[in-house]
N, C-alpha and C. Protein backbone atom coordinates (compact mmCIF):
# COMPACT_ATOMS: atom_id res chain seq x y z
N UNK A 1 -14.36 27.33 -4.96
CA UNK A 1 -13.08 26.81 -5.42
C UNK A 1 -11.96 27.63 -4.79
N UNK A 2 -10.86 27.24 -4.24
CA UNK A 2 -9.89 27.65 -3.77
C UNK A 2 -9.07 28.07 -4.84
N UNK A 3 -8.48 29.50 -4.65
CA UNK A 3 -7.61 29.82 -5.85
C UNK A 3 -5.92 30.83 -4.92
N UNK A 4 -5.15 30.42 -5.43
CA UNK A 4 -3.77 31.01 -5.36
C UNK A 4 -3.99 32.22 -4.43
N UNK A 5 -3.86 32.72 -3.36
CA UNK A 5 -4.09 34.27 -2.76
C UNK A 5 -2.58 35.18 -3.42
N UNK A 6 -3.76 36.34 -3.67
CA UNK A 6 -2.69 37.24 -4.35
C UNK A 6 -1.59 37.54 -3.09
N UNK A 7 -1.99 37.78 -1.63
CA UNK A 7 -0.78 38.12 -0.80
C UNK A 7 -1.13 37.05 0.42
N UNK A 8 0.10 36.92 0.75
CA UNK A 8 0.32 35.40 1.86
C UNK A 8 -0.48 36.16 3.09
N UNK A 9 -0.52 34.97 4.04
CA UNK A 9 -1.15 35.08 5.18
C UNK A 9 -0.20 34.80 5.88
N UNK A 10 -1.26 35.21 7.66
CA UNK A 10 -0.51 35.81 8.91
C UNK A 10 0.11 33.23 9.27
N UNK A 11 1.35 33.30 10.25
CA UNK A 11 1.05 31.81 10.62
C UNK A 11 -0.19 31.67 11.45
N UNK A 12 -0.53 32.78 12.06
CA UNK A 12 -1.81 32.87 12.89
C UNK A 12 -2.99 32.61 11.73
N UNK A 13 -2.98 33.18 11.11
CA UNK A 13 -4.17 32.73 10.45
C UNK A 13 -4.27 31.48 9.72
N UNK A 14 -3.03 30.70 9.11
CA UNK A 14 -3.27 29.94 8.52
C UNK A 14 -3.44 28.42 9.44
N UNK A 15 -2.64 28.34 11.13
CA UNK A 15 -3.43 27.94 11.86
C UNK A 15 -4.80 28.15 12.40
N UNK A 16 -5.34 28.92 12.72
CA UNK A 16 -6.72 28.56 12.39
C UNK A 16 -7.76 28.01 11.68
N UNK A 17 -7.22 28.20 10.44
CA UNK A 17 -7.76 27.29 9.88
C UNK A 17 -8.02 25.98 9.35
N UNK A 18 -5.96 25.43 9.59
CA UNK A 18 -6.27 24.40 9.63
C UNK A 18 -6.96 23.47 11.24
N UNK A 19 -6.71 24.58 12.20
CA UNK A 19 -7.60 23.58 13.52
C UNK A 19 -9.06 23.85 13.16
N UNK A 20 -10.08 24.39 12.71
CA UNK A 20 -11.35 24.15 12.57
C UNK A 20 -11.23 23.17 11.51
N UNK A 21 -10.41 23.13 10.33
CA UNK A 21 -10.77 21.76 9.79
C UNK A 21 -10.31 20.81 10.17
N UNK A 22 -9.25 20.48 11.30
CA UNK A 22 -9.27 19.27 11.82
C UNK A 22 -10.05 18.85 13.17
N UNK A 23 -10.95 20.11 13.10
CA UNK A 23 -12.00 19.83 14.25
C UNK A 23 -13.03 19.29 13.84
N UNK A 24 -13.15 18.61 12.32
CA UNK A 24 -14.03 17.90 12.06
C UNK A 24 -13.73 16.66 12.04
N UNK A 25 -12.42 16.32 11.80
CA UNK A 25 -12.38 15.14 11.36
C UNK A 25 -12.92 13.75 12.71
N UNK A 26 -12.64 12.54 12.43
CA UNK A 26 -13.23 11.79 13.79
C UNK A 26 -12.37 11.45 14.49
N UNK A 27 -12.08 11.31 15.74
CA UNK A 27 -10.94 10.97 16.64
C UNK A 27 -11.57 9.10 17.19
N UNK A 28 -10.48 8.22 16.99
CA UNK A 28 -10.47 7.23 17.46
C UNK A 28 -10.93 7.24 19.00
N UNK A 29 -10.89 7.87 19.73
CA UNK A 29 -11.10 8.14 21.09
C UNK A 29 -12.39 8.48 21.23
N UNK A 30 -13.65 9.39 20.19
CA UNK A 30 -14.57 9.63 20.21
C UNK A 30 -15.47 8.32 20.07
N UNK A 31 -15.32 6.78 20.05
CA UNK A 31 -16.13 5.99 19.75
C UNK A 31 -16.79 6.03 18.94
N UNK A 32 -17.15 6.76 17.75
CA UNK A 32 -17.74 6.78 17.19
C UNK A 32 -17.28 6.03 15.69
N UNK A 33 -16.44 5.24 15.70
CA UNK A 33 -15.47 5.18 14.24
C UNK A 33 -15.84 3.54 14.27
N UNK A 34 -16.56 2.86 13.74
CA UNK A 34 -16.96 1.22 13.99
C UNK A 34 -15.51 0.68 13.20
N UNK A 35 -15.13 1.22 12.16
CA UNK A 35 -14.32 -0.10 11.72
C UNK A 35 -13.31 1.47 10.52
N UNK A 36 -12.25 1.14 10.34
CA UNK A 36 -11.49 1.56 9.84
C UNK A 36 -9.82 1.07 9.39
N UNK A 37 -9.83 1.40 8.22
CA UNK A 37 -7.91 0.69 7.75
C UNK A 37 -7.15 1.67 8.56
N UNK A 38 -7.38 2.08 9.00
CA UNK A 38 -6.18 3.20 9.65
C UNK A 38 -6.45 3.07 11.19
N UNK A 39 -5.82 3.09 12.46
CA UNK A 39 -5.91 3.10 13.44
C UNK A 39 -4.65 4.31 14.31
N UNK A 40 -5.20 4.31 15.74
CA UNK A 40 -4.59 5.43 16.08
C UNK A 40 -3.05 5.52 15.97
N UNK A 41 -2.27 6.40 16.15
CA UNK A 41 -0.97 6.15 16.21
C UNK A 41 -0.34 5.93 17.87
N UNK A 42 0.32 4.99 17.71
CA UNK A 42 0.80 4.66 19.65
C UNK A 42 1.98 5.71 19.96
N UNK A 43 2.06 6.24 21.14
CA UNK A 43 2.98 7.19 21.58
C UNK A 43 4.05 7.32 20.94
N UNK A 44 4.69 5.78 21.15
CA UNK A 44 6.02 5.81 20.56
C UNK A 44 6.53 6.19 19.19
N UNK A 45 5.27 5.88 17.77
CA UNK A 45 5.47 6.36 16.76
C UNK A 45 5.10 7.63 16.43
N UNK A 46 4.51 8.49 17.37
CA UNK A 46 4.03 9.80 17.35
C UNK A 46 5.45 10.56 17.49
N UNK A 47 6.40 10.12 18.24
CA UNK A 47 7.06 10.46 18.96
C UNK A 47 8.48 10.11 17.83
N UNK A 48 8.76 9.35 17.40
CA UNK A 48 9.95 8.60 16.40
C UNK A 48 9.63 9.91 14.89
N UNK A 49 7.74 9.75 14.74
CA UNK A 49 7.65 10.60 13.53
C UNK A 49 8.49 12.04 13.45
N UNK A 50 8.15 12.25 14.50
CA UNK A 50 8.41 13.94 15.14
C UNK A 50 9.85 14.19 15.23
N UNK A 51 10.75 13.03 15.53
CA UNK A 51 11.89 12.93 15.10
C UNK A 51 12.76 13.29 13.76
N UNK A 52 11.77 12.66 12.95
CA UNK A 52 12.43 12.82 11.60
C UNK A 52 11.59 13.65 10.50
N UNK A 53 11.26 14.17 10.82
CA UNK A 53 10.42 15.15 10.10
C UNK A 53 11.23 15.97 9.10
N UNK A 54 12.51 16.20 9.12
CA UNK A 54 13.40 16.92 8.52
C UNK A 54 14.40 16.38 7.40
N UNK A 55 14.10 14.56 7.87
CA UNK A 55 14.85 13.35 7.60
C UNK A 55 14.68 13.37 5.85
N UNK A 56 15.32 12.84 4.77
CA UNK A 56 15.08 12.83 3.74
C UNK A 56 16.08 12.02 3.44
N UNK A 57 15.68 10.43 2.91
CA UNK A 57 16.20 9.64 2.54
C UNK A 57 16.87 10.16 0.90
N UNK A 58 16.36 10.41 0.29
CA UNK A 58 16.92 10.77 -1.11
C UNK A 58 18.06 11.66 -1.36
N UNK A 59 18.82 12.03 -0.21
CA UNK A 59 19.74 12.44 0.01
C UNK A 59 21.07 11.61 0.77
N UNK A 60 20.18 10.29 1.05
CA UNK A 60 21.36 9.49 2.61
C UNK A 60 22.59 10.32 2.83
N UNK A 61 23.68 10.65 1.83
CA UNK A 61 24.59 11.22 2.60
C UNK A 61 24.42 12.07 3.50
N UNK A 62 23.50 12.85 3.58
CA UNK A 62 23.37 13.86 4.83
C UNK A 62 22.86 12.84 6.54
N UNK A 63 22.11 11.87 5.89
CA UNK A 63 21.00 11.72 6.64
C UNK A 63 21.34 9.48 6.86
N UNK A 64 23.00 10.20 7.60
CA UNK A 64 23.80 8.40 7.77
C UNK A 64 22.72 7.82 8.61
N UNK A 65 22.28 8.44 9.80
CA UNK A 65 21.58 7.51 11.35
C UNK A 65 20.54 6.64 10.29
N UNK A 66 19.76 7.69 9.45
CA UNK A 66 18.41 7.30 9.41
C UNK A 66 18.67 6.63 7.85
N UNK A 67 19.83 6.45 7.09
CA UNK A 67 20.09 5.17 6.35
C UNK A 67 19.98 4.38 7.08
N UNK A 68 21.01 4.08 8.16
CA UNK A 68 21.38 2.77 9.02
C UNK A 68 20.09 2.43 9.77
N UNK A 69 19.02 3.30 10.16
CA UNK A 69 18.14 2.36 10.56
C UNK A 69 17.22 2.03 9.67
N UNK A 70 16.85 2.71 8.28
CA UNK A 70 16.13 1.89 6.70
C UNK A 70 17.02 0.28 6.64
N UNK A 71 17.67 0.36 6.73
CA UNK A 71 19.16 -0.59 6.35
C UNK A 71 18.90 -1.91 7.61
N UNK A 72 18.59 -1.57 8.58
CA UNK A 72 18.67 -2.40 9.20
C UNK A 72 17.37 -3.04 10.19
N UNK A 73 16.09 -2.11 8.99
CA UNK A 73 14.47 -2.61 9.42
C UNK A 73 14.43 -3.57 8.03
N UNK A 74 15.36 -3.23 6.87
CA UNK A 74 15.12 -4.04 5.67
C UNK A 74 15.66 -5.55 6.00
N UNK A 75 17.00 -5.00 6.71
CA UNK A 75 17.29 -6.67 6.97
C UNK A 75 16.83 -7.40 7.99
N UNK A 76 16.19 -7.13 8.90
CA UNK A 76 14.96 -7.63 10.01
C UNK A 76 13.91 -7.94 8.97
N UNK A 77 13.15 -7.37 8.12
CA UNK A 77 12.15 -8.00 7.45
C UNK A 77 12.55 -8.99 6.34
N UNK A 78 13.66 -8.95 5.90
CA UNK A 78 14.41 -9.52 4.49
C UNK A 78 14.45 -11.30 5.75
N UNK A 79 14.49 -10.85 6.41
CA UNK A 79 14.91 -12.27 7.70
C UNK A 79 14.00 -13.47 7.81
N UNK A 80 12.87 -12.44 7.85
CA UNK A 80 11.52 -12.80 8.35
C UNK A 80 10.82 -13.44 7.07
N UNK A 81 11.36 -12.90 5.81
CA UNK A 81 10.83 -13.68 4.66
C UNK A 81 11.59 -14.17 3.76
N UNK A 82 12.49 -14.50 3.95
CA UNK A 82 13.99 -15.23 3.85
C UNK A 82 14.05 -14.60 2.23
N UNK A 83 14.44 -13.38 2.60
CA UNK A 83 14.60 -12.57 1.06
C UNK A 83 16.16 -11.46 1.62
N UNK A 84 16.58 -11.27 0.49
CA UNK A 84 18.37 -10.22 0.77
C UNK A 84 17.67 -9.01 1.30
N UNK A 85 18.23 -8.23 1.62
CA UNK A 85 18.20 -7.03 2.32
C UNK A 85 17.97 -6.03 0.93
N UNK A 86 18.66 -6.37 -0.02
CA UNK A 86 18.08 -5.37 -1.41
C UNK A 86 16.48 -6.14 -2.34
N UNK A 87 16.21 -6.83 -1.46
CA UNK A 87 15.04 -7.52 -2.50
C UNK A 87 13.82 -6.34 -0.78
N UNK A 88 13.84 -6.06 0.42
CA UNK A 88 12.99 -5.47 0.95
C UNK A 88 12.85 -4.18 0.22
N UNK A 89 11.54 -3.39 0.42
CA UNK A 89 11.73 -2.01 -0.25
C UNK A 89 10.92 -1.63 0.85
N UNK A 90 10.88 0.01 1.65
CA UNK A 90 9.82 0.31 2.70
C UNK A 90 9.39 1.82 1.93
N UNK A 91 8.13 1.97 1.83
CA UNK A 91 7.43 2.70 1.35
C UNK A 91 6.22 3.80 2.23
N UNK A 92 6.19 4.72 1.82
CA UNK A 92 5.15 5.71 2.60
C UNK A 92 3.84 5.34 2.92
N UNK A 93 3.20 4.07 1.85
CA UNK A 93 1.83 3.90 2.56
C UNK A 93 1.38 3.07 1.10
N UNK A 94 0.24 2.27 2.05
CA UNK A 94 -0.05 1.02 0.74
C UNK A 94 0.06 1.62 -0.51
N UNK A 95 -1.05 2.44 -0.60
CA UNK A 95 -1.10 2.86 -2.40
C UNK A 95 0.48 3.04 -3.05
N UNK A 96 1.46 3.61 -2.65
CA UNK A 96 2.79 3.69 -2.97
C UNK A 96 3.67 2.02 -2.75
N UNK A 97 3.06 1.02 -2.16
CA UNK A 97 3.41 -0.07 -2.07
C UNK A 97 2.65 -0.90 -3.14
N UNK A 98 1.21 -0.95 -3.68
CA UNK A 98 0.71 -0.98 -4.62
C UNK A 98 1.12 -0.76 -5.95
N UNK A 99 1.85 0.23 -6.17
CA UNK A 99 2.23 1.05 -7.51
C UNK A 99 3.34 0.38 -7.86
N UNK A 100 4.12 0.09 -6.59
CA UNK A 100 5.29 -0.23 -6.97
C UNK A 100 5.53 -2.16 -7.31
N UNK A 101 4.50 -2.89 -6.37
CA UNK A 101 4.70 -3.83 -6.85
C UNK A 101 3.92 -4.15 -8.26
N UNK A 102 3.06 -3.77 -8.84
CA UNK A 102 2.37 -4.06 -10.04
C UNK A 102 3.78 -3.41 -11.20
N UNK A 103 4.62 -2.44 -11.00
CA UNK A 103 5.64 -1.60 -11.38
C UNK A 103 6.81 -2.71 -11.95
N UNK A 104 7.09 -3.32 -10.61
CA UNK A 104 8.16 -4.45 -11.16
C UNK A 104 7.29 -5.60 -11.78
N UNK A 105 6.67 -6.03 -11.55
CA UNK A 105 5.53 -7.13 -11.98
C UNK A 105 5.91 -7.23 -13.38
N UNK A 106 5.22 -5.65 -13.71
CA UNK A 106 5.20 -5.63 -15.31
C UNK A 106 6.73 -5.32 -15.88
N UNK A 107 8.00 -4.86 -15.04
CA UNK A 107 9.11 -4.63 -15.73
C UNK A 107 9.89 -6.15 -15.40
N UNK A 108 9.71 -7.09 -14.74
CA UNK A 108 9.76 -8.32 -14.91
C UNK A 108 9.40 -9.05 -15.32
N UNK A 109 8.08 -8.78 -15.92
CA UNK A 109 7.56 -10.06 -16.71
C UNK A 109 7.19 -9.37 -18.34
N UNK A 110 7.33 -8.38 -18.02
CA UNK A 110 6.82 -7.74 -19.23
C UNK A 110 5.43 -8.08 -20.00
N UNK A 111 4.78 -7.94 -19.07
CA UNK A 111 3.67 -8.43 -19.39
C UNK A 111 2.46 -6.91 -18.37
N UNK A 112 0.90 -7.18 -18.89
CA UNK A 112 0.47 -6.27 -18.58
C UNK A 112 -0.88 -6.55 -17.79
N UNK A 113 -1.29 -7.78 -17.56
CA UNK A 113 -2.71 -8.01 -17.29
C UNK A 113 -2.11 -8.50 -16.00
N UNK A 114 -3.07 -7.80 -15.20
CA UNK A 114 -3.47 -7.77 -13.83
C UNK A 114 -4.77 -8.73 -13.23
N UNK A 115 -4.61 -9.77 -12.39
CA UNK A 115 -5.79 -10.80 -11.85
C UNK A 115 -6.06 -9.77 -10.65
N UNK A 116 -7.32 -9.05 -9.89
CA UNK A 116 -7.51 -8.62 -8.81
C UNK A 116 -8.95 -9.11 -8.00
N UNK A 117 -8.90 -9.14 -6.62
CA UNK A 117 -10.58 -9.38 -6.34
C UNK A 117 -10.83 -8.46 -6.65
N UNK A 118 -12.35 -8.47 -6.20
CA UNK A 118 -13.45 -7.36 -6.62
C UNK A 118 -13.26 -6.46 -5.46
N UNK A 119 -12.80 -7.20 -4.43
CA UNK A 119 -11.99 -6.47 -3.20
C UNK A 119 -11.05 -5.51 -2.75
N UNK A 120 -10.35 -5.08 -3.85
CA UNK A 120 -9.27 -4.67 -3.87
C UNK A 120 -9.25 -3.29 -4.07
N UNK A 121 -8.01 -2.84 -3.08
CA UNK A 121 -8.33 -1.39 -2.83
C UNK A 121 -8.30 -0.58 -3.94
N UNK A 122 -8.97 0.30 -3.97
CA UNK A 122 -8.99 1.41 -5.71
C UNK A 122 -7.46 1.77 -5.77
N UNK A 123 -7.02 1.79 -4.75
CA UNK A 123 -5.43 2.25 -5.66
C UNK A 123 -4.96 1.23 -6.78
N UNK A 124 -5.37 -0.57 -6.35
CA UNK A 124 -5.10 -1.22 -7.48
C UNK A 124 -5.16 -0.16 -9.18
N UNK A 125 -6.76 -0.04 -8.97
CA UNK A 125 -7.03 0.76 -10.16
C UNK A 125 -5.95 1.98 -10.84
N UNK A 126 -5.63 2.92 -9.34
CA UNK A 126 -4.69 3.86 -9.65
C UNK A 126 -3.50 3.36 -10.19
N UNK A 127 -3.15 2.45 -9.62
CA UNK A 127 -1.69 1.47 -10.11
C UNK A 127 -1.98 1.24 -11.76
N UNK A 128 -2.86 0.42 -11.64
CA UNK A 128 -2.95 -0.01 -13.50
C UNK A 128 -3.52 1.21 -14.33
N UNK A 129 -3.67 2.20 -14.13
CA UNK A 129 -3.84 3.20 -15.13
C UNK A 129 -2.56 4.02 -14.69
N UNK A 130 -1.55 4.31 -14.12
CA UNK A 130 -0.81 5.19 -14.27
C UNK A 130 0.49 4.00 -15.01
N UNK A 131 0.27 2.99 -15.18
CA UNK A 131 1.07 1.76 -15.83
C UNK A 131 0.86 1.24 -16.44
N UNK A 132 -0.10 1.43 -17.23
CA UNK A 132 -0.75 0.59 -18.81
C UNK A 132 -1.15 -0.59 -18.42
N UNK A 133 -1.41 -0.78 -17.58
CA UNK A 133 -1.90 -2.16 -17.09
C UNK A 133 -2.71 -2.65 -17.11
N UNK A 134 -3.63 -3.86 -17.03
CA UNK A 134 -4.78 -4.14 -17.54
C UNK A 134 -5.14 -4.62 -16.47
N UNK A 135 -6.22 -4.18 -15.53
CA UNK A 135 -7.32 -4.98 -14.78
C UNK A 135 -8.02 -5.69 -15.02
N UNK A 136 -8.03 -7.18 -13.79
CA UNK A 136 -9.28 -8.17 -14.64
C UNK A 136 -9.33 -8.43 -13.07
N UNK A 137 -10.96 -8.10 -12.97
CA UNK A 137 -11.37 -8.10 -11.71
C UNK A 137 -11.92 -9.77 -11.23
N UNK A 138 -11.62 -10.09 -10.29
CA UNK A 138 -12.49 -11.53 -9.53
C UNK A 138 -13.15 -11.71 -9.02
N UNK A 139 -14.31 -12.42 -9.51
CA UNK A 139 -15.48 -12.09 -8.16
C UNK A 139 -15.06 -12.83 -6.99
N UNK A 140 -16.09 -12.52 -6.33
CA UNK A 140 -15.07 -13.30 -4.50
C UNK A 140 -16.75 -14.35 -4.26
N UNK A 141 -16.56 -15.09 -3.46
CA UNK A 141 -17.22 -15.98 -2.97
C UNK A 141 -17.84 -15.96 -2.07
N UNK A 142 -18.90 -16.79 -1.44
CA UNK A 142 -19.68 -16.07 -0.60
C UNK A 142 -19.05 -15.98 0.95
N UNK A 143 -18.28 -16.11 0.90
CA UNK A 143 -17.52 -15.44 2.29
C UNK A 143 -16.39 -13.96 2.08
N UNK A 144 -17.03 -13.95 0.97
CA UNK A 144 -16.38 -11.96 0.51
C UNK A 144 -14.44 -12.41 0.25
N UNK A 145 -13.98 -13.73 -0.12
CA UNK A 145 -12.86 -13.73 -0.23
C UNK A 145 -12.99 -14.05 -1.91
N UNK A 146 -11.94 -13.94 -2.55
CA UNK A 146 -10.98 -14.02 -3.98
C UNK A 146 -11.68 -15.06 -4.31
N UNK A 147 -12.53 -15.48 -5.51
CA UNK A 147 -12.89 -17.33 -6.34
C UNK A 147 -11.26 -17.46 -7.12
N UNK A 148 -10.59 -18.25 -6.08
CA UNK A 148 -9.63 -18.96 -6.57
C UNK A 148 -9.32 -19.44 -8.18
N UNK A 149 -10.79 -20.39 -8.20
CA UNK A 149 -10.79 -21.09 -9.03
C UNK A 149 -11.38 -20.29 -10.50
N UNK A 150 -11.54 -18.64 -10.42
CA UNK A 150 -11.34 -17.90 -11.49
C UNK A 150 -10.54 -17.63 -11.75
N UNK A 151 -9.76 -17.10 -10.64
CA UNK A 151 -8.35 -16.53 -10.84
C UNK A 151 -7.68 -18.37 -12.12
N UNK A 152 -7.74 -19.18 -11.38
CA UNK A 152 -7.01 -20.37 -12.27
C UNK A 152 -7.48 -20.34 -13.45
N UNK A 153 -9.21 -20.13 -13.78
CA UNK A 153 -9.48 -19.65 -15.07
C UNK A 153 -8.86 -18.51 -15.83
N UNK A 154 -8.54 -17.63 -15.20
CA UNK A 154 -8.25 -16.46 -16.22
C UNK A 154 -6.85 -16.13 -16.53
N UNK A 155 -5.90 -16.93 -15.46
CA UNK A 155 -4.33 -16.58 -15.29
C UNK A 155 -4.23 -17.42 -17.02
N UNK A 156 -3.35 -16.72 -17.49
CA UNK A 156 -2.43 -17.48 -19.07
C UNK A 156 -1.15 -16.53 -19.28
N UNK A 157 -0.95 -16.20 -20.11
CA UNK A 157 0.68 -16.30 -20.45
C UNK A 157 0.93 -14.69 -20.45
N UNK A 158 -0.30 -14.51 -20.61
CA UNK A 158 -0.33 -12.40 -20.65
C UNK A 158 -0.49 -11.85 -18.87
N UNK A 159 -0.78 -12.65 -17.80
CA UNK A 159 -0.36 -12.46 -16.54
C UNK A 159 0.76 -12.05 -16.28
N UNK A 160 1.01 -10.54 -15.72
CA UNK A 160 1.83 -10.31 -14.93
C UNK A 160 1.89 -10.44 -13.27
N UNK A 161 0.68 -9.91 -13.16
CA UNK A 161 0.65 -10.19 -11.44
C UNK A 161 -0.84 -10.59 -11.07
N UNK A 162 -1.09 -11.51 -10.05
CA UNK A 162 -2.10 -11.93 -9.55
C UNK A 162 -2.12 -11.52 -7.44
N UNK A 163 -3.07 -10.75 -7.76
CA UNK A 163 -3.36 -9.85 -6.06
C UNK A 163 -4.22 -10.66 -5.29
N UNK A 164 -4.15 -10.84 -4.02
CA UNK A 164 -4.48 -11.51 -3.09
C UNK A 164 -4.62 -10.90 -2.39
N UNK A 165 -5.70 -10.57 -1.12
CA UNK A 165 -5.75 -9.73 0.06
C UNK A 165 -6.04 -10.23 1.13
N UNK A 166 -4.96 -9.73 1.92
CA UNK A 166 -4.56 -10.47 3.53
C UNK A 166 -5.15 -9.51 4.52
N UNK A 167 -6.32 -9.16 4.28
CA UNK A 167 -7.68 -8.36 5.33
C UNK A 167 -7.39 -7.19 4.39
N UNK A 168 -9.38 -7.37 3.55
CA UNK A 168 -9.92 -6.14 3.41
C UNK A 168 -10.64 -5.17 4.22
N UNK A 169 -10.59 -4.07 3.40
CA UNK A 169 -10.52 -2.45 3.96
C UNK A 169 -11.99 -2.74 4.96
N UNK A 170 -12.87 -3.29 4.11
CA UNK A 170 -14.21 -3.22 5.09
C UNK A 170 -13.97 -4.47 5.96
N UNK A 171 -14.29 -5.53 5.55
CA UNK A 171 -14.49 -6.52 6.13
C UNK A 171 -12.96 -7.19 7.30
N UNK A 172 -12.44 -6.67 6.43
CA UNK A 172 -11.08 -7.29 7.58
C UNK A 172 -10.76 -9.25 6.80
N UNK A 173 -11.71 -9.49 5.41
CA UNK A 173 -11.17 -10.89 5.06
C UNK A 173 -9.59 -11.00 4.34
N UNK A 174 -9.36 -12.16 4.81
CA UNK A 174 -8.29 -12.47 4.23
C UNK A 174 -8.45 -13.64 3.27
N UNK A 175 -7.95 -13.34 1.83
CA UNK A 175 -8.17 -14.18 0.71
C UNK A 175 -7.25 -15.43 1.15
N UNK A 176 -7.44 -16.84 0.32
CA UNK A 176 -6.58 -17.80 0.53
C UNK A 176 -5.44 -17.62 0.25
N UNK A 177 -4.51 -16.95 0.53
CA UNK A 177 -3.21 -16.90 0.44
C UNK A 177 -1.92 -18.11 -0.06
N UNK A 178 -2.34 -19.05 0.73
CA UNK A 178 -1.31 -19.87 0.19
C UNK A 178 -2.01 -20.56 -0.83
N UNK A 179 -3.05 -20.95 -0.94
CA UNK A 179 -4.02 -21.47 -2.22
C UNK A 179 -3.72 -20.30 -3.31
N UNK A 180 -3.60 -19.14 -3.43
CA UNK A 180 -3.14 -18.20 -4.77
C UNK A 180 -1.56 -18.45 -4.82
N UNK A 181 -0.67 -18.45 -4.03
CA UNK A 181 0.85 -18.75 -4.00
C UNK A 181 1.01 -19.95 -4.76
N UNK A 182 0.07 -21.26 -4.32
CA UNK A 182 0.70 -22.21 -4.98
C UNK A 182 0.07 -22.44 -6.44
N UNK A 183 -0.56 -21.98 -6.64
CA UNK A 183 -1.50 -21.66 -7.91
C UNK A 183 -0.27 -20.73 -8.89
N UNK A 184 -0.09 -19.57 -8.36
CA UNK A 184 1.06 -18.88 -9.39
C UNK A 184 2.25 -19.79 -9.45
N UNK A 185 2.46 -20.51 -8.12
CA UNK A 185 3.79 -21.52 -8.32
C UNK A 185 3.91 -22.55 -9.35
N UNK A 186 2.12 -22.81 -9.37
CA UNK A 186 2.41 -23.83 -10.67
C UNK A 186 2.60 -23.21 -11.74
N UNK A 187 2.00 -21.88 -11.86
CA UNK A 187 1.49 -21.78 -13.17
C UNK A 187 3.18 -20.88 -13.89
N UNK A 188 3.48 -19.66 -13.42
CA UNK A 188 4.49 -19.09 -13.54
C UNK A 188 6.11 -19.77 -13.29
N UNK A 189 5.73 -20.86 -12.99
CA UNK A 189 7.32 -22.14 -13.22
C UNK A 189 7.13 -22.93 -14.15
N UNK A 190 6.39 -22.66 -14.92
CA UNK A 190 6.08 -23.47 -16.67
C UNK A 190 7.11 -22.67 -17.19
């Protein structure tokens, strides 16, 4: 077990150690990686990251450039899904995109039961336990996508949000998407 060191270390030493432990990890380049949610990073975002490393939105007044370009990737995507520029939100990484939509779900509908496949990434899970939320899992069908026609069984009036997945973590499937859209369309415009 790792515990608190009574006196700090050399930067020399504490690089070393983190390069032997990232000399384990697997490099996309080693071929050896068959299938993965994460893929390499391309020059250019290696390069943009390294930029802003210092950047801290929760401050914007310091940090005008890198409002104006949050500000103006929201309204490029707000475009693209014919939504306002304050209805986009951009987030650090699914699970934090996860949290947050089950978050409004339930502070909009006020409601607490969650429809998910059986597919669905465990942060779902993390989401509905750090939010009182109730999971109700779906089995998927034999092509590893969402049974629709449970989800239509189980949606009623205690639904807050119903999850759909547009390529899972293993398989890369994508659930029927517009078949769950128009399904909540009927059901949540009662």
């Amino acid at each position: 077990m790792a515990i608190f060191p009574e006196k700090g270390r050399t930067e020399e030493e504490i690089l070393k150690e983190i390069v032997e432990a990232e000399k384990l990890d697997l490099k996309f380049s080693s071929d050896k990686i068959f299938g993965s949610m994460c893929t390499e990073s391309i020059q250019i975002g290696k390069e943009v990251h390294q930029m802003f490393l210092e950047s801290n939105l929760g401050n914007p007044g310091l940090y005008q450039g890198t409002k104006d370009l949050e500000r103006r990737v929201h309204q490029t995507v707000g475009s693209l899904i014919d939504g306002d520029y304050d209805e986009v939100l951009s987030v650090g990484g699914a699970t934090e995109g996860n949290i947050i939509a089950l978050w409004r779900a339930r502070n909009v509908s006020e409601k607490r039961k969650v429809l998910l496949p059986e597919s669905a990434h465990f942060s779902f899970q993390k989401a509905c336990n750090l939010l009182d939320m109730d999971p109700v899992y779906i089995p998927l069908d034999e092509e590893y996508r969402v049974d629709v026609s449970v989800i239509e069984e189980k949606m009623d009036d205690d639904t807050a949000a119903v999850v759909g997945i547009a390529g899972t973590t293993e398989l890369g499937q994508i659930d029927p998407i517009d078949e769950i859209g128009e399904l909540c369309d009927d059901i949540f415009s009662m």
